[in-house]
Protein backbone atom coordinates (compact mmCIF):
# COMPACT_ATOMS: atom_id res chain seq x y z
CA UNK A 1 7.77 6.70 -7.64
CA UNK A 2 9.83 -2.85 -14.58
CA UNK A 3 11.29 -5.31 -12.90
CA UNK A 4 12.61 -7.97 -15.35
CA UNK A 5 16.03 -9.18 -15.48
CA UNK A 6 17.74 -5.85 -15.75
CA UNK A 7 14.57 -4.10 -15.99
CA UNK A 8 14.11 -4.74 -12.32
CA UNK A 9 14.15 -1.35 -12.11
CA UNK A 10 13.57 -0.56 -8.97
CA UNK A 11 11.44 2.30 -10.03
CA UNK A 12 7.79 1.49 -8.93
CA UNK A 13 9.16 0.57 -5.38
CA UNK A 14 10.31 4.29 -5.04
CA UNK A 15 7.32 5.60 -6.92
CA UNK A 16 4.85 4.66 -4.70
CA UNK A 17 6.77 5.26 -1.66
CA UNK A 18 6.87 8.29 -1.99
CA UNK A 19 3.74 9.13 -3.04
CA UNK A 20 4.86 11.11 -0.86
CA UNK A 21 4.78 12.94 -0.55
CA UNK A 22 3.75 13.44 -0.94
CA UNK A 23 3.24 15.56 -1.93
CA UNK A 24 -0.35 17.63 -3.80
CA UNK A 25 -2.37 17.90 -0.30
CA UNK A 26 -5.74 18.12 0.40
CA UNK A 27 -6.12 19.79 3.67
CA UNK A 28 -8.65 19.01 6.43
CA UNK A 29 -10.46 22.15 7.77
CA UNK A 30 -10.01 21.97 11.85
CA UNK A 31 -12.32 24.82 12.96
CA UNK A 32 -9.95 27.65 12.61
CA UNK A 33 -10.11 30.65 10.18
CA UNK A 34 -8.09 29.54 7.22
CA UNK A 35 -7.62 30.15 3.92
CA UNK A 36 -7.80 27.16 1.80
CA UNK A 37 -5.77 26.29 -1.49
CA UNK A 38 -6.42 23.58 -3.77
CA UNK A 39 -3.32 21.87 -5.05
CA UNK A 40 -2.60 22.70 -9.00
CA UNK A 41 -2.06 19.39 -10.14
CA UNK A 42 -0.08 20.12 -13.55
CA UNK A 43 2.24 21.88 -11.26
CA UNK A 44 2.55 19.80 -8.21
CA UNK A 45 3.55 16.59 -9.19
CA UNK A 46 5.02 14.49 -6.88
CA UNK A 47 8.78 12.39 -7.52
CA UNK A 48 10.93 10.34 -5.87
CA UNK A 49 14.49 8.81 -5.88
CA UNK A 50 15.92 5.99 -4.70
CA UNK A 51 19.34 3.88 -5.08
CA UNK A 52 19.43 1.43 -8.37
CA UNK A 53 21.99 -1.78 -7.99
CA UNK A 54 23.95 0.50 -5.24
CA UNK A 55 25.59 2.19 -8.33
CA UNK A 56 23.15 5.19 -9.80
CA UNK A 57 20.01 7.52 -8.16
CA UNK A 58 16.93 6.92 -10.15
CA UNK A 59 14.09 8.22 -10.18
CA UNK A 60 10.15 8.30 -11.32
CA UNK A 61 7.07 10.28 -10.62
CA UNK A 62 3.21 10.02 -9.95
CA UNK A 63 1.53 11.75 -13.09
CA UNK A 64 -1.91 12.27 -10.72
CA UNK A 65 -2.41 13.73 -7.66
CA UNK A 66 -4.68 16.15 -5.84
CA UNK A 67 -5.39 18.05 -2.43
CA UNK A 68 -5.44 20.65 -0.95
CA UNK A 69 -4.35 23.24 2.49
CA UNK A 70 -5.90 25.29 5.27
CA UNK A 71 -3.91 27.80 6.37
CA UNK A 72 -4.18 30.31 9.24
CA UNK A 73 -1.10 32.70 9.20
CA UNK A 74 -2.53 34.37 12.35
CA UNK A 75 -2.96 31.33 14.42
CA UNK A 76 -0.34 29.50 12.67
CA UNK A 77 -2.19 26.37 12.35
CA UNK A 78 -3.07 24.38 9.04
CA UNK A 79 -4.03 20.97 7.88
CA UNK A 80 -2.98 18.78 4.21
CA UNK A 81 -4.71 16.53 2.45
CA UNK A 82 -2.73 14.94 -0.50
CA UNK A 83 -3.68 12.22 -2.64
CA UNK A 84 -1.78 10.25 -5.23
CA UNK A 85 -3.34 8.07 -7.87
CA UNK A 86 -1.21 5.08 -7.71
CA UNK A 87 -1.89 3.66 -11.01
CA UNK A 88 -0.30 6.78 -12.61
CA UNK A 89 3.12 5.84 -11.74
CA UNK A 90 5.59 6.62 -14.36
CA UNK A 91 9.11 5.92 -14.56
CA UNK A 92 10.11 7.19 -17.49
CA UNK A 93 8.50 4.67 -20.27
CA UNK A 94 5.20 6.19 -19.96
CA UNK A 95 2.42 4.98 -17.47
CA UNK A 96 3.08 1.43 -16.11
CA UNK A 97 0.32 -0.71 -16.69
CA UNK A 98 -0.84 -3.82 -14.66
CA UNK A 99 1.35 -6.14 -16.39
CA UNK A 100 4.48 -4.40 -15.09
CA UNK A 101 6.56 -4.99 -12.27
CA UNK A 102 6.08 -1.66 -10.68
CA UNK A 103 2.41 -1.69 -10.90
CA UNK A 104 2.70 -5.29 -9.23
CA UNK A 105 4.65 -3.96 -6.65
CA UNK A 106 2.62 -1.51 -5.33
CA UNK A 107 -0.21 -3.72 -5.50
CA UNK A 108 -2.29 -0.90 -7.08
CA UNK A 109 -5.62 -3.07 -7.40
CA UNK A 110 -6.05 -3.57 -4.10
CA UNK A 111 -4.42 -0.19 -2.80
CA UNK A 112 -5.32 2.64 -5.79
CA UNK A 113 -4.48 5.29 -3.70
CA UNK A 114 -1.29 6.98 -1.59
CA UNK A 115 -2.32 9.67 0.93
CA UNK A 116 -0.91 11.84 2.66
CA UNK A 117 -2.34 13.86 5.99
CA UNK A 118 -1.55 16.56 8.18
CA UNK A 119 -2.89 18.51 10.84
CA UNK A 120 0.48 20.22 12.12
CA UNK A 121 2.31 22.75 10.09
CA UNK A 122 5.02 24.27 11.30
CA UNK A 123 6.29 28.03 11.29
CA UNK A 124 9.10 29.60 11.41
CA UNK A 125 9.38 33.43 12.16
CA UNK A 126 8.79 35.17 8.68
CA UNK A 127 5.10 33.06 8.87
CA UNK A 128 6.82 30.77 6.38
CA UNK A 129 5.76 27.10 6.26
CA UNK A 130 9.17 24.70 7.49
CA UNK A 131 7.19 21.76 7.95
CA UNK A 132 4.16 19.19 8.25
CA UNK A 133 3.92 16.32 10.69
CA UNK A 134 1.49 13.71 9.48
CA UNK A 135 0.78 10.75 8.60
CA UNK A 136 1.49 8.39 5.47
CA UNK A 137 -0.44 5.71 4.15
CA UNK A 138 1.17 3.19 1.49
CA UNK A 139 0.07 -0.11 0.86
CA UNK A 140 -2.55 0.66 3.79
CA UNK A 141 -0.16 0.89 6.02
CA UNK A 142 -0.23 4.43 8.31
CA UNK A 143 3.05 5.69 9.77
CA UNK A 144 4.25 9.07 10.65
CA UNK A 145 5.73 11.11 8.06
CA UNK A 146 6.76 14.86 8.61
CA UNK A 147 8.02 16.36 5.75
CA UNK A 148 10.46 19.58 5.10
CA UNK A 149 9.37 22.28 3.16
CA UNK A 150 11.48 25.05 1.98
CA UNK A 151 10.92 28.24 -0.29
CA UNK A 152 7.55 28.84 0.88
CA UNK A 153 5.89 32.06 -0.44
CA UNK A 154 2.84 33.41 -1.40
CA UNK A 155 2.03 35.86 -3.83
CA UNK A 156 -0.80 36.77 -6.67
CA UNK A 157 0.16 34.35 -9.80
CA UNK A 158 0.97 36.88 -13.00
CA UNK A 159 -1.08 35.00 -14.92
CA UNK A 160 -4.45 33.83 -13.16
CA UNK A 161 -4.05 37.03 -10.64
CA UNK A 162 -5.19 34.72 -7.91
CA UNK A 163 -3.21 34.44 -4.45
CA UNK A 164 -0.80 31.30 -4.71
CA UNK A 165 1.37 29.34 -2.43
CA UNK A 166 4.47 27.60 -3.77
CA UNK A 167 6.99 25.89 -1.95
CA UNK A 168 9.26 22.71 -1.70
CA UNK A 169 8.59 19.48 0.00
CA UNK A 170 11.17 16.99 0.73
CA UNK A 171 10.91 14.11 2.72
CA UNK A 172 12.73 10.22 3.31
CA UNK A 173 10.89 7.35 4.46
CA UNK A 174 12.05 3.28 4.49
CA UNK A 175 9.92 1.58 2.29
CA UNK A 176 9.93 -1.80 4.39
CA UNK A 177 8.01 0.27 7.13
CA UNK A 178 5.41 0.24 5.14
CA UNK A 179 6.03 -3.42 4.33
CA UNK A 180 7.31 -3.37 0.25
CA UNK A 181 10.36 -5.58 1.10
CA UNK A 182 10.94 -7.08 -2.53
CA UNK A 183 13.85 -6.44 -4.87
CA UNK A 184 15.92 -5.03 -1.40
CA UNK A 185 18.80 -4.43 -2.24
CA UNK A 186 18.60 -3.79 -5.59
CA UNK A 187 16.37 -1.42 -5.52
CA UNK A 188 17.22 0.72 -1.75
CA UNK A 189 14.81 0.80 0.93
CA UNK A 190 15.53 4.48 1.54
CA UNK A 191 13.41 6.48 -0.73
CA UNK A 192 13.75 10.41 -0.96
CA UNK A 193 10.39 12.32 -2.17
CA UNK A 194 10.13 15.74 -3.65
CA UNK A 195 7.29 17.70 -4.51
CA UNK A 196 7.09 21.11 -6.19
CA UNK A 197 4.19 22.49 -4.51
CA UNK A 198 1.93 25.40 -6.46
CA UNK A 199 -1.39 25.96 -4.62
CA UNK A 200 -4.32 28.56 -5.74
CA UNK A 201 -6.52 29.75 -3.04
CA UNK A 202 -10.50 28.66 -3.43
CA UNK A 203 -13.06 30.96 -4.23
């Protein structure tokens, strides 16, 4: 979410993948009444896993990303925006850098950014958030992406006092779809993205 010798590590591939997610998200207002919530980004940093030499799960993380969600609990409708920074990729060593293999990988000087977007949540009963069918881009390549969340809830935060959303988001994606085939199959092509999820609703 590098790659000499046994430093091939596999990392980057995953890290970028995923940018997921994902995950922050910066939603797109469709016309509805919604209530919109920015994305804290200390809080909602998106990671990833992936399969290392078909022996160990590894995994990495995007240190910036930003975005942001309409939601209308009435209507149950919503939309995500959610941007990752690709040249924040960290796996562990500290910021990779344009030398390394994982910054290489993902190509970050010609694609800087990962987004995700949504205009479909999904609801379940309890007006809890299950999921979001969208759209990934990586590498500028779009594909469909619909992500899981789970532990949805909002609530005022104890500390700020302002009305928060938290939640889960989970989702798996092949990384050659996208069309980052090197280092298969030492580092997997399935890649599995989580994002802690803490949004703050705008003023």
């Amino acid at each position: 979410m590098k790659i000499t010798n046994s430093k091939l590590n596999l990392w980057p591939v995953a890290g970028r993948l995923f940018s997921f997610f994902a995950a922050g998200l910066f939603f797109c207002d469709t016309g509805f009444a919604a209530e919109k919530f920015i994305f804290d980004e200390v809080h909602s940093i998106p990671q990833f896993e992936f399969s290392h030499l078909g022996v160990t799960t590894q995994t990495g993380r995007f240190d910036v990303a930003k975005g942001a969600i309409y939601i209308d609990f009435a209507a149950h409708k919503g939309s995500v925006y959610y941007e990752i920074d690709a040249s924040s990729l960290n796996m562990g060593y500290g910021t990779e850098t344009p030398e390394s293999a994982g910054y290489r990988l993902f190509n970050v000087s010609v694609f800087p950014t990962i987004k995700f977007k949504s205009g479909k949540l999904v609801f379940n009963s309890k007006n809890e958030i299950t999921a979001a069918v969208g759209k990934l881009t990586l590498l500028g390549v779009s594909k469909p992406l619909t992500v899981t969340v789970s532990n949805f809830k909002c609530a005022p935060n104890p500390v700020t006092k302002r009305k928060t959303c938290a939640c889960d988001v989970r989702a798996t994606l092949m990384r050659t779809d996208f069309g980052m085939i090197q280092y298969i199959p030492g580092i997997s092509d399935l890649i599995i993205i989580n994002v802690p999820v803490e949004a703050y609703r705008s003023q």
